[in-house]
PDB file of N, CA and C in Angstrom:
ATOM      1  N   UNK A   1      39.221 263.995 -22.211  1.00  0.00           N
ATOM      2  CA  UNK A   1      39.792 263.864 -23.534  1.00  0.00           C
ATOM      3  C   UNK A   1      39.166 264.920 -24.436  1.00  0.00           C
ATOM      4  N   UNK A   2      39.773 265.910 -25.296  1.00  0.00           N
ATOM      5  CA  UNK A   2      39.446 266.435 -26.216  1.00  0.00           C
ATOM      6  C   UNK A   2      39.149 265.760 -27.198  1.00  0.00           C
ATOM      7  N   UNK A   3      37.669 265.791 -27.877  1.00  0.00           N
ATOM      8  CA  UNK A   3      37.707 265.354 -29.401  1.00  0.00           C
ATOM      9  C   UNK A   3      37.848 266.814 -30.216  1.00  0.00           C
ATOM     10  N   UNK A   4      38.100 266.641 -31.628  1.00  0.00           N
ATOM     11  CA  UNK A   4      38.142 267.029 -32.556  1.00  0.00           C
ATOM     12  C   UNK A   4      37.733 266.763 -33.955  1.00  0.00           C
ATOM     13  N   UNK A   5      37.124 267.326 -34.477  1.00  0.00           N
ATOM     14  CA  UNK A   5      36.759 267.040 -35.857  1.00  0.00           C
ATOM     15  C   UNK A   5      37.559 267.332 -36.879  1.00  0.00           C
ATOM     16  N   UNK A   6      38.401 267.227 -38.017  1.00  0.00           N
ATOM     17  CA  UNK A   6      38.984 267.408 -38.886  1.00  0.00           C
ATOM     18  C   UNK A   6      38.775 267.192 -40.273  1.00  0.00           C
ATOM     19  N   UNK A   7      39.206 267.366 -41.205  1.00  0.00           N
ATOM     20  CA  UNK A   7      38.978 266.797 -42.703  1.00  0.00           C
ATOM     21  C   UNK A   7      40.305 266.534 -43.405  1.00  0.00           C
ATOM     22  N   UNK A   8      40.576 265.758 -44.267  1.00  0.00           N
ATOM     23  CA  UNK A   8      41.852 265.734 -44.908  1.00  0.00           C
ATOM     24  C   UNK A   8      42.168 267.243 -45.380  1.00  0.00           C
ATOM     25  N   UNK A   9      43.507 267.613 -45.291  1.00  0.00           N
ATOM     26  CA  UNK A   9      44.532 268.193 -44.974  1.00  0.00           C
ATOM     27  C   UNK A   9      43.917 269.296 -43.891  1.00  0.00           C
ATOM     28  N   UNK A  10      43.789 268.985 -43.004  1.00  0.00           N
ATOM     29  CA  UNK A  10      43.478 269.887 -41.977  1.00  0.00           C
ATOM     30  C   UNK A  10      44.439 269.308 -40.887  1.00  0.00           C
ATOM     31  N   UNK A  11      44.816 270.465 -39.947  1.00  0.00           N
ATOM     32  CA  UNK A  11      45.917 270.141 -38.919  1.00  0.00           C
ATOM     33  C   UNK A  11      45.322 270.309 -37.288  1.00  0.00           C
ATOM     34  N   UNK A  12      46.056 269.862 -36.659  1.00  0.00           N
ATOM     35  CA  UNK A  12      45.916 270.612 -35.578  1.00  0.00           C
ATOM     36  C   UNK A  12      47.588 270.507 -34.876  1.00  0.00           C
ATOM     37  N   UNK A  13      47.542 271.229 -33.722  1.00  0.00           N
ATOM     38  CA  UNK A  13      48.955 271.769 -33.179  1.00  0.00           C
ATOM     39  C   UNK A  13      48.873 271.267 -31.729  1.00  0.00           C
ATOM     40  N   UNK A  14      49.966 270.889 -31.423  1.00  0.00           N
ATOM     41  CA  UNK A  14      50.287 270.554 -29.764  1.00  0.00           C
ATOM     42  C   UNK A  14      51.348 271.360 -29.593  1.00  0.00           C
ATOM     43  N   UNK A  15      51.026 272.736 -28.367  1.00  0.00           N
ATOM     44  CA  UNK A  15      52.041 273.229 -27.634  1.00  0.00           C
ATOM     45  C   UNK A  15      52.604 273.982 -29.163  1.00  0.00           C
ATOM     46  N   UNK A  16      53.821 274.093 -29.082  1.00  0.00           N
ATOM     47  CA  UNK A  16      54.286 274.927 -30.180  1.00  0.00           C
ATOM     48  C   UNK A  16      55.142 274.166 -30.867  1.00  0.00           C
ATOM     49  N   UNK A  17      55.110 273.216 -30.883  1.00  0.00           N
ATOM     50  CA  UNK A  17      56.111 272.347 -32.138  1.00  0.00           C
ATOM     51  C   UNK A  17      56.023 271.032 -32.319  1.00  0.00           C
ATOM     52  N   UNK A  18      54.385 270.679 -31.988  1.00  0.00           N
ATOM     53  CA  UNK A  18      54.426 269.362 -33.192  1.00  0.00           C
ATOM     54  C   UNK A  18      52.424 269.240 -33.257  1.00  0.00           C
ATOM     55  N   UNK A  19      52.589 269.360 -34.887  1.00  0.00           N
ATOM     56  CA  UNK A  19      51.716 269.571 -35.798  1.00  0.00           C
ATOM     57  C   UNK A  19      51.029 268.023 -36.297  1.00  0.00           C
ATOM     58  N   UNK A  20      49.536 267.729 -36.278  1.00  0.00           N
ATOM     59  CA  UNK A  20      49.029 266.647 -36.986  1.00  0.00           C
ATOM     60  C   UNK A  20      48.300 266.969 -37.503  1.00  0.00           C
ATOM     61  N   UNK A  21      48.208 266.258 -39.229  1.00  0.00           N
ATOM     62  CA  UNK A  21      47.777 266.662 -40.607  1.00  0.00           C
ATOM     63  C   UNK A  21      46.944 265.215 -41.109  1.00  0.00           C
ATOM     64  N   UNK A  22      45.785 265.498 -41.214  1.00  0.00           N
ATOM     65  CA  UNK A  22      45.149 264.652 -41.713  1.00  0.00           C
ATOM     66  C   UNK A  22      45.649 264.268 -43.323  1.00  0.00           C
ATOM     67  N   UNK A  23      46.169 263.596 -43.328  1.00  0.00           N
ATOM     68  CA  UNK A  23      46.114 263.174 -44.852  1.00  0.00           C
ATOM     69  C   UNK A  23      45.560 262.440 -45.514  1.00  0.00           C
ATOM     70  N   UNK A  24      44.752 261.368 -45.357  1.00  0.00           N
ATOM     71  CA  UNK A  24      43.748 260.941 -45.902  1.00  0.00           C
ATOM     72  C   UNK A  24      42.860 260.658 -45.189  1.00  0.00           C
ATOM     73  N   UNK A  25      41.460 259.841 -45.621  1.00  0.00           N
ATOM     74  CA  UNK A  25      40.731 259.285 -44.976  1.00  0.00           C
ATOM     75  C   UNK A  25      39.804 258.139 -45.945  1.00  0.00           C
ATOM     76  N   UNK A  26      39.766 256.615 -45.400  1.00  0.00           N
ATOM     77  CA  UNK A  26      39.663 255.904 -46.342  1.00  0.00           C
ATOM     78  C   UNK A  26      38.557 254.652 -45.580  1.00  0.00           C
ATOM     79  N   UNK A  27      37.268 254.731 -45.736  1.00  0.00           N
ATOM     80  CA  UNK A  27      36.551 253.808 -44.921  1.00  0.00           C
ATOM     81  C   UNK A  27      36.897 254.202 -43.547  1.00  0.00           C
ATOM     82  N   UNK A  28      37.051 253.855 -42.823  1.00  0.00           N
ATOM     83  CA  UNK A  28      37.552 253.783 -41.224  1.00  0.00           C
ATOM     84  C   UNK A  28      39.205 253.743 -40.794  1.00  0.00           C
ATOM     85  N   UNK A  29      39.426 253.958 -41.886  1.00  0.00           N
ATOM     86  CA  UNK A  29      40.901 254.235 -41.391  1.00  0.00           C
ATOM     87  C   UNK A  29      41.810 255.647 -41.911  1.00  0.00           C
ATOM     88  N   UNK A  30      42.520 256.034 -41.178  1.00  0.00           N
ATOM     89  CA  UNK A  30      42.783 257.771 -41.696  1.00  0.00           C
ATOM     90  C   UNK A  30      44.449 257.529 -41.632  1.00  0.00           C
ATOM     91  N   UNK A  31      44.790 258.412 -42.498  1.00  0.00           N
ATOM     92  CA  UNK A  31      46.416 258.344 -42.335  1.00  0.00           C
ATOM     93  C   UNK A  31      46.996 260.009 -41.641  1.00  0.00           C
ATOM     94  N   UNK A  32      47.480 259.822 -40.529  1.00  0.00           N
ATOM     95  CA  UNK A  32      47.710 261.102 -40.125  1.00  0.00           C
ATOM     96  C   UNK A  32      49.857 261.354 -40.050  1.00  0.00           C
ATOM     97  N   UNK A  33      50.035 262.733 -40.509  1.00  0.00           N
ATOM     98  CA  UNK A  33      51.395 263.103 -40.835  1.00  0.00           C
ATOM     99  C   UNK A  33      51.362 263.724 -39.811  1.00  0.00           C
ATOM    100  N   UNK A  34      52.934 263.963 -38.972  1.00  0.00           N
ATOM    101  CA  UNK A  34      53.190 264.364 -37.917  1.00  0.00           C
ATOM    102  C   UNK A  34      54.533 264.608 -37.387  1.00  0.00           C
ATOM    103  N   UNK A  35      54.401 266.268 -37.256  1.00  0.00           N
ATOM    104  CA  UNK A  35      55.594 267.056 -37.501  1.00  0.00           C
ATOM    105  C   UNK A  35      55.560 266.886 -36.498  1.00  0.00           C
ATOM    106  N   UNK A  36      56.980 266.792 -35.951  1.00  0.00           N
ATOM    107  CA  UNK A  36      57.574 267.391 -34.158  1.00  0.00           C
ATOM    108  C   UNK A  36      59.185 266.974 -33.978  1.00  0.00           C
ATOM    109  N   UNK A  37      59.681 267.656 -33.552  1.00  0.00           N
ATOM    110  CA  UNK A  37      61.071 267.456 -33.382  1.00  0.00           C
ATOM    111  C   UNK A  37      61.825 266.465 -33.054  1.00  0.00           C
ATOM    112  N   UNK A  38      62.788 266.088 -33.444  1.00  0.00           N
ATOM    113  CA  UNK A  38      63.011 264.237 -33.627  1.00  0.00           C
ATOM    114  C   UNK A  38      63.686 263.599 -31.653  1.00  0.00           C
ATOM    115  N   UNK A  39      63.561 264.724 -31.479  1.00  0.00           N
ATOM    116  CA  UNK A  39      63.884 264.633 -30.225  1.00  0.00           C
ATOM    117  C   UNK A  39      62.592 263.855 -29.007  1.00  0.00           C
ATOM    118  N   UNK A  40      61.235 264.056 -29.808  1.00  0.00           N
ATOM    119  CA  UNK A  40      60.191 263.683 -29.140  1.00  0.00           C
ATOM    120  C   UNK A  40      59.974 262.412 -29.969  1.00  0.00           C
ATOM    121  N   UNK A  41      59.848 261.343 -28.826  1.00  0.00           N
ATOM    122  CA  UNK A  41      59.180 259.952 -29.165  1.00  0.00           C
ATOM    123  C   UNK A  41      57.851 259.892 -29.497  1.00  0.00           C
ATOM    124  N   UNK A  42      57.734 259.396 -30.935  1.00  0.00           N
ATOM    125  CA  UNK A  42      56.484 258.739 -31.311  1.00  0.00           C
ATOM    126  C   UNK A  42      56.219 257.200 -31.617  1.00  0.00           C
ATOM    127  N   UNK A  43      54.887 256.843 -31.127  1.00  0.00           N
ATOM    128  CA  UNK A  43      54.749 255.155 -31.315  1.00  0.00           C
ATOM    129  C   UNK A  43      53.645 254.814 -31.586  1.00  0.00           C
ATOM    130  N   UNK A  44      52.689 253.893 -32.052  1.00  0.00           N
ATOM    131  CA  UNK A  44      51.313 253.686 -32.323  1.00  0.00           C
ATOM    132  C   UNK A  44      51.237 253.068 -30.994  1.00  0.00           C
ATOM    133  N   UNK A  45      50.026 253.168 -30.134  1.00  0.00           N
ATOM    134  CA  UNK A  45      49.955 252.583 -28.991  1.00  0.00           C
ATOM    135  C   UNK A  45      50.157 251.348 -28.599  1.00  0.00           C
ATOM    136  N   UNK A  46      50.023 250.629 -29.775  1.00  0.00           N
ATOM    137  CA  UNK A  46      49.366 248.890 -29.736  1.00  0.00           C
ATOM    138  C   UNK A  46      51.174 248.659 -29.310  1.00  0.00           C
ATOM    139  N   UNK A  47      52.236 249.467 -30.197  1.00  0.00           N
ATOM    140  CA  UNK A  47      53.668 248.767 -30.087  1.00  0.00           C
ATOM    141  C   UNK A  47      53.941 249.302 -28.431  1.00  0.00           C
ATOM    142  N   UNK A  48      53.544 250.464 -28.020  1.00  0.00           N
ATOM    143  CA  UNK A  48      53.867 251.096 -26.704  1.00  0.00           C
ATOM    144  C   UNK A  48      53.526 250.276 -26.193  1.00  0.00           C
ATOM    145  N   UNK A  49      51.866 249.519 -25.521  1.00  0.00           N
ATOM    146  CA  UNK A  49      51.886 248.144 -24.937  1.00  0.00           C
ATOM    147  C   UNK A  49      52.840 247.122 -24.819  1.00  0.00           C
ATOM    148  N   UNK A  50      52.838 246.558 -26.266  1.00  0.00           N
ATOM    149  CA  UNK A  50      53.418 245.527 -26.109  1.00  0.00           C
ATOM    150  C   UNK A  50      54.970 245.384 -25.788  1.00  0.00           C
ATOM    151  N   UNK A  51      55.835 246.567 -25.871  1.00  0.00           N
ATOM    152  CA  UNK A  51      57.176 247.086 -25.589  1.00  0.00           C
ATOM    153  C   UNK A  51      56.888 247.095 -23.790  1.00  0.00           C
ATOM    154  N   UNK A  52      56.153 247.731 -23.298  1.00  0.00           N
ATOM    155  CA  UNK A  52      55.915 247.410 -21.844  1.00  0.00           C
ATOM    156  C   UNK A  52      55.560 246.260 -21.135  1.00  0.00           C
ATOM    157  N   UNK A  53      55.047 245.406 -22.193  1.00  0.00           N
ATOM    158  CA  UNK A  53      54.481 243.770 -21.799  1.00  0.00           C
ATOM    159  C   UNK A  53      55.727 243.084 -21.757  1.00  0.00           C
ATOM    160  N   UNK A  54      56.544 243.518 -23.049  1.00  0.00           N
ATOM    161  CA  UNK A  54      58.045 242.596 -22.703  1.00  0.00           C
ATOM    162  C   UNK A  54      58.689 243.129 -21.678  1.00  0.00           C
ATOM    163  N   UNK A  55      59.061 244.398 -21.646  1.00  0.00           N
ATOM    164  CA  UNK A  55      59.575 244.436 -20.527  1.00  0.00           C
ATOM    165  C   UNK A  55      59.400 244.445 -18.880  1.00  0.00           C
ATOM    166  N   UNK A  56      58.061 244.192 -18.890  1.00  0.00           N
ATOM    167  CA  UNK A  56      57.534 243.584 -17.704  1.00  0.00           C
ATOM    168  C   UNK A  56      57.868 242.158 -17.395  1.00  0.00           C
ATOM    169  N   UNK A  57      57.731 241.025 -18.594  1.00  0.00           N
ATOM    170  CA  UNK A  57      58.022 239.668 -18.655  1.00  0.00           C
ATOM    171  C   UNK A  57      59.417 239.944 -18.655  1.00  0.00           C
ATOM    172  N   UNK A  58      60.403 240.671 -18.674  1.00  0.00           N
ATOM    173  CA  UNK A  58      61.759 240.794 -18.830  1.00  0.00           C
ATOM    174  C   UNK A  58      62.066 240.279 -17.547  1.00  0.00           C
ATOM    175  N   UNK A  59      61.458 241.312 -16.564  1.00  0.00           N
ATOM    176  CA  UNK A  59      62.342 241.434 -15.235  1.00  0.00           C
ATOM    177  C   UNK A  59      62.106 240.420 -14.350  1.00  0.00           C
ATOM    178  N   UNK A  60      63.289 239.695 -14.052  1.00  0.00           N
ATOM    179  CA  UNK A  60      63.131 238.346 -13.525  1.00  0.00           C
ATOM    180  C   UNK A  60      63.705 239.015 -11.802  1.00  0.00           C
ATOM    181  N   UNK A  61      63.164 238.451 -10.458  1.00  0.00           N
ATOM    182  CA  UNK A  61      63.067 238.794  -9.069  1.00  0.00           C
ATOM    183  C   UNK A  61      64.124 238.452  -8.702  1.00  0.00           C
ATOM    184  N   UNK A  62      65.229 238.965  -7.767  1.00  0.00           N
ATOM    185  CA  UNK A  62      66.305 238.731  -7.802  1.00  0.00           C
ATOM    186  C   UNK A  62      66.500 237.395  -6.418  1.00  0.00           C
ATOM    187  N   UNK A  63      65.438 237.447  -6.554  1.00  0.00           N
ATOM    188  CA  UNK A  63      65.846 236.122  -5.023  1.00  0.00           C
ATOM    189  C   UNK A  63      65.882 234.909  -6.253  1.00  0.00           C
ATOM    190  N   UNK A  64      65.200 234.883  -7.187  1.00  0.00           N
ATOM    191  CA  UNK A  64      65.089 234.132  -8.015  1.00  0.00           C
ATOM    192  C   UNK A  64      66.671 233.695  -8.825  1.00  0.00           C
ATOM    193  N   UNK A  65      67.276 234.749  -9.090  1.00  0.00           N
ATOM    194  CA  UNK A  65      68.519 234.631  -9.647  1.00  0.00           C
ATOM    195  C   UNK A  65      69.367 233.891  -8.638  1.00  0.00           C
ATOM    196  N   UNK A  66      69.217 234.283  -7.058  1.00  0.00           N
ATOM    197  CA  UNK A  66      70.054 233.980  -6.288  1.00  0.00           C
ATOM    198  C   UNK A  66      70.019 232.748  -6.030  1.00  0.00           C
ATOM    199  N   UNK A  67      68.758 232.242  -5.849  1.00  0.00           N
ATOM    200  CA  UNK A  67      68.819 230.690  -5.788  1.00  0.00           C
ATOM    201  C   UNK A  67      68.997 229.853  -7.373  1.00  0.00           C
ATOM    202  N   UNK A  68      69.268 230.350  -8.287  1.00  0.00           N
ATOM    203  CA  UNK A  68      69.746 229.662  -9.617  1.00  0.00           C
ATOM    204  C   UNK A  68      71.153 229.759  -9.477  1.00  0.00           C
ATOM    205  N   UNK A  69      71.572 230.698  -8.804  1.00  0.00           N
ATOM    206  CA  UNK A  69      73.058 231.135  -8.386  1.00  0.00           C
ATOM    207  C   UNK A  69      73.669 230.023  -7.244  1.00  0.00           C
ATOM    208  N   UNK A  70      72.986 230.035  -6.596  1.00  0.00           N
ATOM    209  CA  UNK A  70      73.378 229.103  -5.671  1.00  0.00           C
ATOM    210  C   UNK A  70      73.574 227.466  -5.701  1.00  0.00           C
ATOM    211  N   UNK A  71      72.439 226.853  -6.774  1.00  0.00           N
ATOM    212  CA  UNK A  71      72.329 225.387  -7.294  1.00  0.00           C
ATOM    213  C   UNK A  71      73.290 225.693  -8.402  1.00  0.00           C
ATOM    214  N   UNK A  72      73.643 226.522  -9.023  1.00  0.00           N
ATOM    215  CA  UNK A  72      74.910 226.580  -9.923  1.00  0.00           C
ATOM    216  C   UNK A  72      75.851 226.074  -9.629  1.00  0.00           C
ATOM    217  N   UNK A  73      76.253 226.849  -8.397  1.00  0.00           N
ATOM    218  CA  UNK A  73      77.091 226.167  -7.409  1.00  0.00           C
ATOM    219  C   UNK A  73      77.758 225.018  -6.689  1.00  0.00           C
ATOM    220  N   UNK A  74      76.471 224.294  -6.505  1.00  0.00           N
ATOM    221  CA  UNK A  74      76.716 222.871  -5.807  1.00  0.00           C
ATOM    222  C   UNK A  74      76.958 222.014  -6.817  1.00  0.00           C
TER     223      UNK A  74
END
């Protein structure tokens, strides 16, 4: 992992087209702005987890369906 040190309004660059700008910094928490083309997905990690947690609990085993399919039936 690269660290970096920064200060409010200081940037740094990923690759050639998307830029992060410190914009504040307040006790322990910093607000960072972040240019990049709307074409690239951004997410705070905590929602990326939990978007993968549901859709892990999503996927139900299909032998499972088949036998709900089947007592449907009778």
């Amino acid at each position: 992992m690269l660290v970096l040190s920064r200060k409010k309004g200081e940037s740094i660059v990923i690759g050639d087209n998307i830029e992060l700008t410190v914009l504040s910094v307040e006790g322990d928490t910093i607000k960072l702005g972040i240019k990049a083309p709307k074409e690239i997905d951004i997410m705070r990690k905590e929602i990326l987890v939990s978007v993968q947690e549901n859709n892990q609990d999503a996927v139900v085993d299909p032998k499972l369906i088949m036998q709900m399919v089947k007592k449907s039936a009778q």
